[in-house]
N, C-alpha and C. Protein backbone atom coordinates (compact mmCIF):
# COMPACT_ATOMS: atom_id res chain seq x y z
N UNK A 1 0.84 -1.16 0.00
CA UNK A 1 0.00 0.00 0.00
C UNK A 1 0.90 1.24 0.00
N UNK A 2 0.41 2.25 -0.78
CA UNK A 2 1.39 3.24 -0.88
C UNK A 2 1.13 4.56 -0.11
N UNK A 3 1.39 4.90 0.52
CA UNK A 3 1.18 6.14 1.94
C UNK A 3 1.57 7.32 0.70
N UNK A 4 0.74 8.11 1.28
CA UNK A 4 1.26 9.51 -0.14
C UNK A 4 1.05 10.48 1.51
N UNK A 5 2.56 11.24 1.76
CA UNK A 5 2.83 11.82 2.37
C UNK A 5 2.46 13.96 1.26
N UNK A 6 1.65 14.49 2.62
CA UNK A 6 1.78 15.85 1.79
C UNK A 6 2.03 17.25 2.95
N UNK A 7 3.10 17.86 2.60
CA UNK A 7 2.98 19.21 3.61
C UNK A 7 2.34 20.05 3.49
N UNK A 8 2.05 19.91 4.68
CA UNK A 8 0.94 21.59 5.00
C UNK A 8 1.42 22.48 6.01
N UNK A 9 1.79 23.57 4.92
CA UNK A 9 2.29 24.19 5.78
C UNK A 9 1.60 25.03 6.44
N UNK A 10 1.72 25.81 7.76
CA UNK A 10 0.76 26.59 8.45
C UNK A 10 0.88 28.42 7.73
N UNK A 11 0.02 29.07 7.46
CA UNK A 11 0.10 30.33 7.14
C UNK A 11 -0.31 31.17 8.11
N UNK A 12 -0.30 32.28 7.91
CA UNK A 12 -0.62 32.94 9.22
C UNK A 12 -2.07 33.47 8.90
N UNK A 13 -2.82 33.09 8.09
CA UNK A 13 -3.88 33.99 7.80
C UNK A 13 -4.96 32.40 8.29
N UNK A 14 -4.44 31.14 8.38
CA UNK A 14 -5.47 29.81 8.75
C UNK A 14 -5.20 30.79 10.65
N UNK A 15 -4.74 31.45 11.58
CA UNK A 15 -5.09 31.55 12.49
C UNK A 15 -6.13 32.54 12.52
N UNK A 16 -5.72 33.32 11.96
CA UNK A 16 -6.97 34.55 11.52
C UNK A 16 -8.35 34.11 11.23
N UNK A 17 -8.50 33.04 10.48
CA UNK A 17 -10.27 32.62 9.79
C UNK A 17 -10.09 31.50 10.82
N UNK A 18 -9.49 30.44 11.77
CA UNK A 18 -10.20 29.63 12.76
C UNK A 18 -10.14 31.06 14.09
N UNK A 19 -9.73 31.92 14.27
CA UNK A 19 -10.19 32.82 15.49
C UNK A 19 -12.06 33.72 14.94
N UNK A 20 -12.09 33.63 13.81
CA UNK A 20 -12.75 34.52 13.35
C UNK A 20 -14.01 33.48 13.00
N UNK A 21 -13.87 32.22 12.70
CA UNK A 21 -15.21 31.21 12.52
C UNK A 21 -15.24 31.32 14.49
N UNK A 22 -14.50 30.58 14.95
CA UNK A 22 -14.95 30.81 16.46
C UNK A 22 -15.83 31.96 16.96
N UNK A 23 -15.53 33.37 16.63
CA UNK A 23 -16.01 34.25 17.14
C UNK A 23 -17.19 34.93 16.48
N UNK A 24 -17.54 34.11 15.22
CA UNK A 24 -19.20 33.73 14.57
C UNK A 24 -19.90 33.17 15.28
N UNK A 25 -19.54 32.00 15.55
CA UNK A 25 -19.94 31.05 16.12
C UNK A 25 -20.68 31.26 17.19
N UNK A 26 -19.86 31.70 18.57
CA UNK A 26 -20.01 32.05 19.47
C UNK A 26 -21.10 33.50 19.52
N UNK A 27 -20.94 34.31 18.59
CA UNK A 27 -21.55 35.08 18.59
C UNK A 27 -23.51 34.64 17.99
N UNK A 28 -23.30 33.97 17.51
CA UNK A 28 -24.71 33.16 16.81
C UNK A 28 -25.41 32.70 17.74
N UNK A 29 -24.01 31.39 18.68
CA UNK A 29 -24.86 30.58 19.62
C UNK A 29 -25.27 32.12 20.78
N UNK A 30 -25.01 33.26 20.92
CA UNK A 30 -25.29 33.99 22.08
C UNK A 30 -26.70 34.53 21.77
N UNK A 31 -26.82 35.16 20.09
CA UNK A 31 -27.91 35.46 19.93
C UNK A 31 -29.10 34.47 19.78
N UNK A 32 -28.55 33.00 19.79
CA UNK A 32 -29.87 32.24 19.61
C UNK A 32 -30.46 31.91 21.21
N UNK A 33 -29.28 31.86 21.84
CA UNK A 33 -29.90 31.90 23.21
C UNK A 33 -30.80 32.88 24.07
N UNK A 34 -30.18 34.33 23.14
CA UNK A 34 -31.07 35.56 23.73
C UNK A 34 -33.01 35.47 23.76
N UNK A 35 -32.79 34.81 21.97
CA UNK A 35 -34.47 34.89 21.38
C UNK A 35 -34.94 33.81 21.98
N UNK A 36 -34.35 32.53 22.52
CA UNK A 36 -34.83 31.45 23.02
C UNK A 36 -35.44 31.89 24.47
N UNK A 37 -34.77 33.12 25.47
CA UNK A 37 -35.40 33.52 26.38
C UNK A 37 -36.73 34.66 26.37
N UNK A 38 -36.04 34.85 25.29
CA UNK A 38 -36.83 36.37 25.33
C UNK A 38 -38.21 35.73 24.58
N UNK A 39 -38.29 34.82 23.68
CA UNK A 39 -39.71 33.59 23.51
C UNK A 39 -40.39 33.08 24.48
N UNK A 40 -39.63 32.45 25.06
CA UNK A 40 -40.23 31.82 26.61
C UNK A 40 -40.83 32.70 27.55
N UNK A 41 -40.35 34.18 27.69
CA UNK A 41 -40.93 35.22 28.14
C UNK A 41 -41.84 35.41 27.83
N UNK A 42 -42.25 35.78 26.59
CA UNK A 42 -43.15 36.14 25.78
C UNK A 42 -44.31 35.30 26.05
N UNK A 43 -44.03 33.87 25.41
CA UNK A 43 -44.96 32.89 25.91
C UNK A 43 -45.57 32.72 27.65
N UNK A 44 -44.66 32.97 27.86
CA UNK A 44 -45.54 32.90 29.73
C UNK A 44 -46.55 34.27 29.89
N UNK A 45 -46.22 35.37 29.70
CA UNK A 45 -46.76 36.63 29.75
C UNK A 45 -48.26 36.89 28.23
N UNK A 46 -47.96 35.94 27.36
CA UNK A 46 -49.39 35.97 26.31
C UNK A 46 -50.33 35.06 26.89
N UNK A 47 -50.01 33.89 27.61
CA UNK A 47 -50.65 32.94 28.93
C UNK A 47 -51.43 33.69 28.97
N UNK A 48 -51.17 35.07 30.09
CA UNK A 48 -52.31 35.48 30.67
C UNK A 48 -53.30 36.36 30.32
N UNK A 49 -53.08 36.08 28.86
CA UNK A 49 -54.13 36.84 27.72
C UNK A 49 -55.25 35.17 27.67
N UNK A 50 -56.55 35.65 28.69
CA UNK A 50 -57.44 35.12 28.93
C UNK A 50 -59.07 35.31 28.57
N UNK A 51 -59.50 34.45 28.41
CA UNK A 51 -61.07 35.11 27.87
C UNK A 51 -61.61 35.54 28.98
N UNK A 52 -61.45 35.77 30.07
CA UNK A 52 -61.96 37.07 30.82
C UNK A 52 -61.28 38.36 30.29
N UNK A 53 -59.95 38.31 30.85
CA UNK A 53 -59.54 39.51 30.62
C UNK A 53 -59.93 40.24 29.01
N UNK A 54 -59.71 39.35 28.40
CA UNK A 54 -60.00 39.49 26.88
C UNK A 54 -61.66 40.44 26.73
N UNK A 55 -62.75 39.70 27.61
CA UNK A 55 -63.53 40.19 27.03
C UNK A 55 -64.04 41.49 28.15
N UNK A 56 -63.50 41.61 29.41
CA UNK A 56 -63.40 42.43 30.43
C UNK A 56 -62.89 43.96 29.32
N UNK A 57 -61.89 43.95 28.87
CA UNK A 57 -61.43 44.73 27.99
C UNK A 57 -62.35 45.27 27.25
N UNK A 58 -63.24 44.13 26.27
CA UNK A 58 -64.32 44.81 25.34
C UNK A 58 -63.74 43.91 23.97
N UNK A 59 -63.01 43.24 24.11
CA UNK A 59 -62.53 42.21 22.95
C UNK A 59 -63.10 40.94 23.05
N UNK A 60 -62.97 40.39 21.64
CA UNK A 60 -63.93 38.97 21.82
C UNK A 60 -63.25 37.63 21.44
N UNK A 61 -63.63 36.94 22.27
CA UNK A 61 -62.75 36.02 22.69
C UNK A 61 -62.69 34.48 21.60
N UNK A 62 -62.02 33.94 20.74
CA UNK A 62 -62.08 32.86 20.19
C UNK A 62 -61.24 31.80 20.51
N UNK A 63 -61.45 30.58 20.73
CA UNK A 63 -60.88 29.55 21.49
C UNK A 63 -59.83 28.86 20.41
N UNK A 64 -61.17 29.16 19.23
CA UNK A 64 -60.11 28.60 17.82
C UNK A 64 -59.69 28.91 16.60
N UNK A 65 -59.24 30.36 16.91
CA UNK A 65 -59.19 31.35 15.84
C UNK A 65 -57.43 30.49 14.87
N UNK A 66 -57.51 31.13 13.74
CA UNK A 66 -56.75 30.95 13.00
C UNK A 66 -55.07 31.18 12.75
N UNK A 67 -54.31 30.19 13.05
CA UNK A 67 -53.08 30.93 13.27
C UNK A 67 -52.03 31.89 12.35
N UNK A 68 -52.77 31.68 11.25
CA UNK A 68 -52.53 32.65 10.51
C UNK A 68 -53.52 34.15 10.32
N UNK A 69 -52.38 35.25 10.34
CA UNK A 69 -52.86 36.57 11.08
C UNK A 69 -51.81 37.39 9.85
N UNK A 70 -52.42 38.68 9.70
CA UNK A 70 -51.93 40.02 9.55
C UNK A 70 -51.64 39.55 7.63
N UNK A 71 -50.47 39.69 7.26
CA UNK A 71 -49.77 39.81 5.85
C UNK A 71 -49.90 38.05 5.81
N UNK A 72 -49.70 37.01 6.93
CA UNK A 72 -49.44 35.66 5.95
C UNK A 72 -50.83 35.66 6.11
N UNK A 73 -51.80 36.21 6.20
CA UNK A 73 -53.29 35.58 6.03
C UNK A 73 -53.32 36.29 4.19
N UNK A 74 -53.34 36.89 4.25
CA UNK A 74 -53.56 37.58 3.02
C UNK A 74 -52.78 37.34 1.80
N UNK A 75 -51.67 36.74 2.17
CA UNK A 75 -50.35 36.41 0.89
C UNK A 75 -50.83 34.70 0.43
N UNK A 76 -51.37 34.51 -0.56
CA UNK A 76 -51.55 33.76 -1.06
C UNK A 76 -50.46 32.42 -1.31
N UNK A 77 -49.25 32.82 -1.06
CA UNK A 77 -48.02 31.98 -1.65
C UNK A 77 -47.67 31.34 0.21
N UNK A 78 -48.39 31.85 1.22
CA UNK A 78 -47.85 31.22 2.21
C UNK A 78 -48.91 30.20 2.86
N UNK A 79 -48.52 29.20 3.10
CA UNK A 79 -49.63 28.12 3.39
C UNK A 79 -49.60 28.38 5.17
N UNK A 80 -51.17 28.43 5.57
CA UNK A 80 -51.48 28.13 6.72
C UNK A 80 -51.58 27.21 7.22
N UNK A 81 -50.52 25.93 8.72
CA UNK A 81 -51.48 25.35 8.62
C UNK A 81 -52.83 25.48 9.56
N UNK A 82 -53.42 24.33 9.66
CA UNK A 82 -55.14 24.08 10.34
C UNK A 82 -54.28 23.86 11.81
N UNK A 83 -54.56 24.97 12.66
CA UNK A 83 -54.29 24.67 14.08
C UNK A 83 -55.01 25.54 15.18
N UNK A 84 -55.63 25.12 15.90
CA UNK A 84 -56.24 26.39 16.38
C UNK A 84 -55.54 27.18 17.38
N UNK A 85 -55.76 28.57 16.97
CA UNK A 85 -54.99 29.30 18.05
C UNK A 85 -56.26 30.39 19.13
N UNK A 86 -55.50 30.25 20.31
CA UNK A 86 -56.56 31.47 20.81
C UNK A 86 -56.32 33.17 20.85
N UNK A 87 -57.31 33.46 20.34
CA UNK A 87 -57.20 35.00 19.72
C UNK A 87 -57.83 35.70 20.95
N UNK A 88 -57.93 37.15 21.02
CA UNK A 88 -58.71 38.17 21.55
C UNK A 88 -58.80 38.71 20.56
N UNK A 89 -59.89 38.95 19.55
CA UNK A 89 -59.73 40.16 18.41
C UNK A 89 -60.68 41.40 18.72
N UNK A 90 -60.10 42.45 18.07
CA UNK A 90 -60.19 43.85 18.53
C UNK A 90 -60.03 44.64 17.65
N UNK A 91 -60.80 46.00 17.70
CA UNK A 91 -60.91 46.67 16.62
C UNK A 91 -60.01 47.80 16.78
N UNK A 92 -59.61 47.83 17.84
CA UNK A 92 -58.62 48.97 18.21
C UNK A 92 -57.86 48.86 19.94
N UNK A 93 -57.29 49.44 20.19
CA UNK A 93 -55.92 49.42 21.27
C UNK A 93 -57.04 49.04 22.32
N UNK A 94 -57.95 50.05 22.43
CA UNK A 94 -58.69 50.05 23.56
C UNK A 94 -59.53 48.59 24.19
N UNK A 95 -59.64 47.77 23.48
CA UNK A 95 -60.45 46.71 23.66
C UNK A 95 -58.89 45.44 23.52
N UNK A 96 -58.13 45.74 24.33
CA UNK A 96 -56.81 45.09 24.28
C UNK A 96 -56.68 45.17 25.90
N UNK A 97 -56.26 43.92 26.81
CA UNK A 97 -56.37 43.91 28.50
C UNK A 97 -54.74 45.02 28.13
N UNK A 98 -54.54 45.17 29.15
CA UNK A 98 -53.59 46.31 29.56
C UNK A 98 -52.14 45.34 29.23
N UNK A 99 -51.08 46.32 28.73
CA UNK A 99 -49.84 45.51 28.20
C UNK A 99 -49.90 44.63 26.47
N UNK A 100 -51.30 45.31 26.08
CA UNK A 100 -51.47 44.39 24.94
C UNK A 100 -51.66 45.57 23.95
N UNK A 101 -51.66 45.70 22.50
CA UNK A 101 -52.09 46.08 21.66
C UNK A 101 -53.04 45.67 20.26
N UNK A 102 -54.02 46.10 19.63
CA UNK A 102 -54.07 45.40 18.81
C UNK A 102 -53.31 45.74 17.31
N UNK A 103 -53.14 44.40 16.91
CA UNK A 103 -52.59 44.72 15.60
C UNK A 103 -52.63 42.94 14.72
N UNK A 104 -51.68 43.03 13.53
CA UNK A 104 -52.53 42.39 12.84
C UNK A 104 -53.67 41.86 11.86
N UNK A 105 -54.05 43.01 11.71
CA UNK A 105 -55.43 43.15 11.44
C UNK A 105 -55.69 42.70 10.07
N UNK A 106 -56.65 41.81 9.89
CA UNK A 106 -57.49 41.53 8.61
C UNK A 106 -58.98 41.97 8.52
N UNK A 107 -59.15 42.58 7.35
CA UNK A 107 -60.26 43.17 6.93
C UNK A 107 -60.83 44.03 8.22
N UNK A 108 -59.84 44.90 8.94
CA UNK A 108 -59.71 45.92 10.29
C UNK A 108 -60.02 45.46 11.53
N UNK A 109 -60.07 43.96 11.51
CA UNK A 109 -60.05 43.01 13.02
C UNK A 109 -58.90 42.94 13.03
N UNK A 110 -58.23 43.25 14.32
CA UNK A 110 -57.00 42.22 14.84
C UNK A 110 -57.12 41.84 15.93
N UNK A 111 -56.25 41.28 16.43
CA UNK A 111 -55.91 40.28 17.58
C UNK A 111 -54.80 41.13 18.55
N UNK A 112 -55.39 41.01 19.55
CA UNK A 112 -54.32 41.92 20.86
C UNK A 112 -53.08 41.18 21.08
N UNK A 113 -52.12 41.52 21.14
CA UNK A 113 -50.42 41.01 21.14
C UNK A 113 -49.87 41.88 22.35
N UNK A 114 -48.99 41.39 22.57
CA UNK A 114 -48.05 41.76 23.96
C UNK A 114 -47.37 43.02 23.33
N UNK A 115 -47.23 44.11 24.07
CA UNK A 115 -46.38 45.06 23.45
C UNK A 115 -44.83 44.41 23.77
N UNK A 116 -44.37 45.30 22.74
CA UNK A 116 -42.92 44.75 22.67
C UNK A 116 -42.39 46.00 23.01
């Protein structure tokens, strides 16, 4: 069997692009961890968007509204799927429990969302 020996030599610019993929890297995994909290937040705090509060507000409450909302309801090229989501929809800010806004809106209904 014939071994095929080859040198490689080191340049100084292979330390430069492995310090610089590392510090992508690292920088990626930091921001994916940020949105992974700042989701989970989100999700605990839309929780307490409830059909009381919902309709206490003056908004009306659907158990199995559509999870597609705002521009992908209306864009034809994006498929919804069938899942039910629970909405508060609202015709304006005011009929939104406090910390919520509405927006979203199809055909001038939307659905109250957490301010950001």
């Amino acid at each position: 069997m014939k071994i095929i020996k080859t040198n490689i030599e080191y340049q100084p610019w292979h330390g430069v692009l492995l310090i610089a993929i590392l510090f992508v890297a690292l920088i990626l995994g930091i921001v994916q961890k940020l949105e992974q909290q700042k989701s989970s937040t989100e999700d605990l705090i839309v929780q307490n968007l409830t059909q009381d509060s919902c309709e206490d507000s003056g908004g009306m409450w659907d158990s199995c509204g559509s999870a597609c909302r705002g521009q992908a309801a209306t864009n034809e090229d994006v498929a919804c799927i069938e899942l039910c989501v629970e909405h508060c929809y609202c015709l304006n800010d005011g009929q939104c429990p406090a910390d919520h806004h509405c927006s979203e809106k199809v055909d001038n209904i939307g659905v109250c969302k957490l301010d950001n």
